[in-house]
Protein backbone atom coordinates (compact mmCIF):
# COMPACT_ATOMS: atom_id res chain seq x y z
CA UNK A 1 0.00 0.00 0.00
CA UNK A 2 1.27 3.13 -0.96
CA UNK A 3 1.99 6.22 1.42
CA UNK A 4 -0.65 8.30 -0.56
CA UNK A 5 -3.19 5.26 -0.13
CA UNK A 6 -2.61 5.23 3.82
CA UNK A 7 -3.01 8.82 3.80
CA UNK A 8 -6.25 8.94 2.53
CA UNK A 9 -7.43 6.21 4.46
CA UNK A 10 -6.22 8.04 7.41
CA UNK A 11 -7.53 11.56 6.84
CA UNK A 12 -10.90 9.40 6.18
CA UNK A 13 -11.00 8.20 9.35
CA UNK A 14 -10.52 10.81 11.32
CA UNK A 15 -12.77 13.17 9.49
CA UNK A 16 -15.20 10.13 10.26
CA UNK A 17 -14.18 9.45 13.67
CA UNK A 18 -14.44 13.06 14.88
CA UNK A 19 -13.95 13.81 17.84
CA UNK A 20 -13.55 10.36 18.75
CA UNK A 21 -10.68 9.32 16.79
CA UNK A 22 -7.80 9.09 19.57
CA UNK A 23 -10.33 7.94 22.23
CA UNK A 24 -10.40 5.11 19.86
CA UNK A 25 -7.08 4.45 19.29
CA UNK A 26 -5.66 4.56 22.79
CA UNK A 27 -8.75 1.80 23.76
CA UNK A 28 -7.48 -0.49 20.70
CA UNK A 29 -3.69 0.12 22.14
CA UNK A 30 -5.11 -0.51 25.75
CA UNK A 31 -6.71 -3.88 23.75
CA UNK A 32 -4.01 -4.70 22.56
CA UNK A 33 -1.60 -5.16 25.37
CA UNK A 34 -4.38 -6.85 27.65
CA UNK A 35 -5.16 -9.50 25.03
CA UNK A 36 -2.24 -11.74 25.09
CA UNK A 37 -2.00 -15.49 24.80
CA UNK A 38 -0.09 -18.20 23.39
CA UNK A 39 -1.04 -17.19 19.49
CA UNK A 40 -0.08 -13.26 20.91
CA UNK A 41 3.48 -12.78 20.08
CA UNK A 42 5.71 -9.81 21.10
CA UNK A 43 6.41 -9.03 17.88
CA UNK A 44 2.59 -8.65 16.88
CA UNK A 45 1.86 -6.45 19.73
CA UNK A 46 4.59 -4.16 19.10
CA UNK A 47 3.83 -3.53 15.23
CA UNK A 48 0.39 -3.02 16.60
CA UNK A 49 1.07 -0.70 18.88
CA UNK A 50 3.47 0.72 15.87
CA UNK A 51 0.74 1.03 13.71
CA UNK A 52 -1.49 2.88 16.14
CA UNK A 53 1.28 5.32 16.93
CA UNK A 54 1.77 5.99 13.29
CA UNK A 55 -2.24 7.39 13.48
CA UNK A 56 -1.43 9.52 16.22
CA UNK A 57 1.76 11.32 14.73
CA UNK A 58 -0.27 11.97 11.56
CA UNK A 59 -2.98 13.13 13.62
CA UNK A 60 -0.48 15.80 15.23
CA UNK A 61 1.64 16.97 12.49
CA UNK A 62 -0.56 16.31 9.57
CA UNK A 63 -4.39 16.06 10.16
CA UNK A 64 -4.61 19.51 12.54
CA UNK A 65 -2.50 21.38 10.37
CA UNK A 66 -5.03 20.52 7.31
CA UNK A 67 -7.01 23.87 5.74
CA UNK A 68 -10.83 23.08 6.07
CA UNK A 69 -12.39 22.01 2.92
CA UNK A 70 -13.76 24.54 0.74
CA UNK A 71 -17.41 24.09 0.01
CA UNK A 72 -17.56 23.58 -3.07
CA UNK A 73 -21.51 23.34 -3.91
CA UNK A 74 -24.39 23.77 -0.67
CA UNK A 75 -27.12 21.73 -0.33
CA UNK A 76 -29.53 24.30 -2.11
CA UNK A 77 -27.03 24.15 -5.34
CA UNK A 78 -27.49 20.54 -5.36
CA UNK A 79 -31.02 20.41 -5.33
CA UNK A 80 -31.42 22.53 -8.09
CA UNK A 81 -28.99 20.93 -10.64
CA UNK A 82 -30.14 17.81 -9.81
CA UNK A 83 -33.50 18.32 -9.64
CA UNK A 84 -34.54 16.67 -6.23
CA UNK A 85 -35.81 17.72 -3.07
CA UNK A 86 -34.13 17.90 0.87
CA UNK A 87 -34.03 14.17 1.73
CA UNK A 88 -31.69 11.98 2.63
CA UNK A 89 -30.60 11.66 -0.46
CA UNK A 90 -29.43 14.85 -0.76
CA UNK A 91 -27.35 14.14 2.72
CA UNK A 92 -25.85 10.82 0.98
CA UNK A 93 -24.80 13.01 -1.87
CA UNK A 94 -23.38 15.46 -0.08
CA UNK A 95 -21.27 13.20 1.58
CA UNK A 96 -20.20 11.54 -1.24
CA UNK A 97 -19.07 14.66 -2.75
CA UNK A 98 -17.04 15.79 0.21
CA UNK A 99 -15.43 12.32 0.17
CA UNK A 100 -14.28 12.93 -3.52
CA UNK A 101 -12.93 16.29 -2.77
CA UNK A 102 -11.01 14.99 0.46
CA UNK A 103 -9.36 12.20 -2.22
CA UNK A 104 -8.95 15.04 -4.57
CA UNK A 105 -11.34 13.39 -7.17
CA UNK A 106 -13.19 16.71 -7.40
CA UNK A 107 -10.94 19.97 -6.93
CA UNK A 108 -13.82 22.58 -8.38
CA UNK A 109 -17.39 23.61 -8.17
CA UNK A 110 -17.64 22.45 -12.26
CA UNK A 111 -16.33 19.21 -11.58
């Protein structure tokens, strides 16, 4: 996996996550060195643990020093070029559009 893929997947989880995103990963590091047993090797824990750490760096130097999306169409521009109504719909496109534009797939209002 590429650096640019784990990016992505990484700003798309903590946009997701919120607020919650390092409450999350400190429980799955807490997890993860109370779960041991015979299959549970060092080795596994500490590239877990690696891994999580990893999120938490990114978080710091990379996530939080992010500009904010620009909004590229509102909910009202939407509805009238596609023709539809406030719905949830509309909420599922929205969000789909914002995901493209996070993973660069749409960069302007024409797009």
């Amino acid at each position: 996996m590429s650096e640019e893929v784990n990016e992505k997947a990484l700003n798309r989880y903590f946009r997701k996550m919120d607020d919650c995103a390092l409450d999350l990963i400190f429980l799955a590091m807490g997890d993860r060195l109370s779960a041991r047993g015979p299959a549970i090797t060092d080795e596994m824990v500490e590239n877990n643990i690696n891994h999580l750490n990893k999120m938490i760096v990114f978080y710091f130097n990379k996530f939080l020093n992010q500009k904010p999306l620009e909004k590229l169409l509102d909910g009202y521009e939407i509805m009238e070029i596609l023709n539809i109504e406030k719905s949830q719909k509309l909420g599922k496109i929205i969000k789909l559009l914002q995901e493209a534009q996070i993973n660069s797939e749409i960069t302007t209002k024409s797009q």
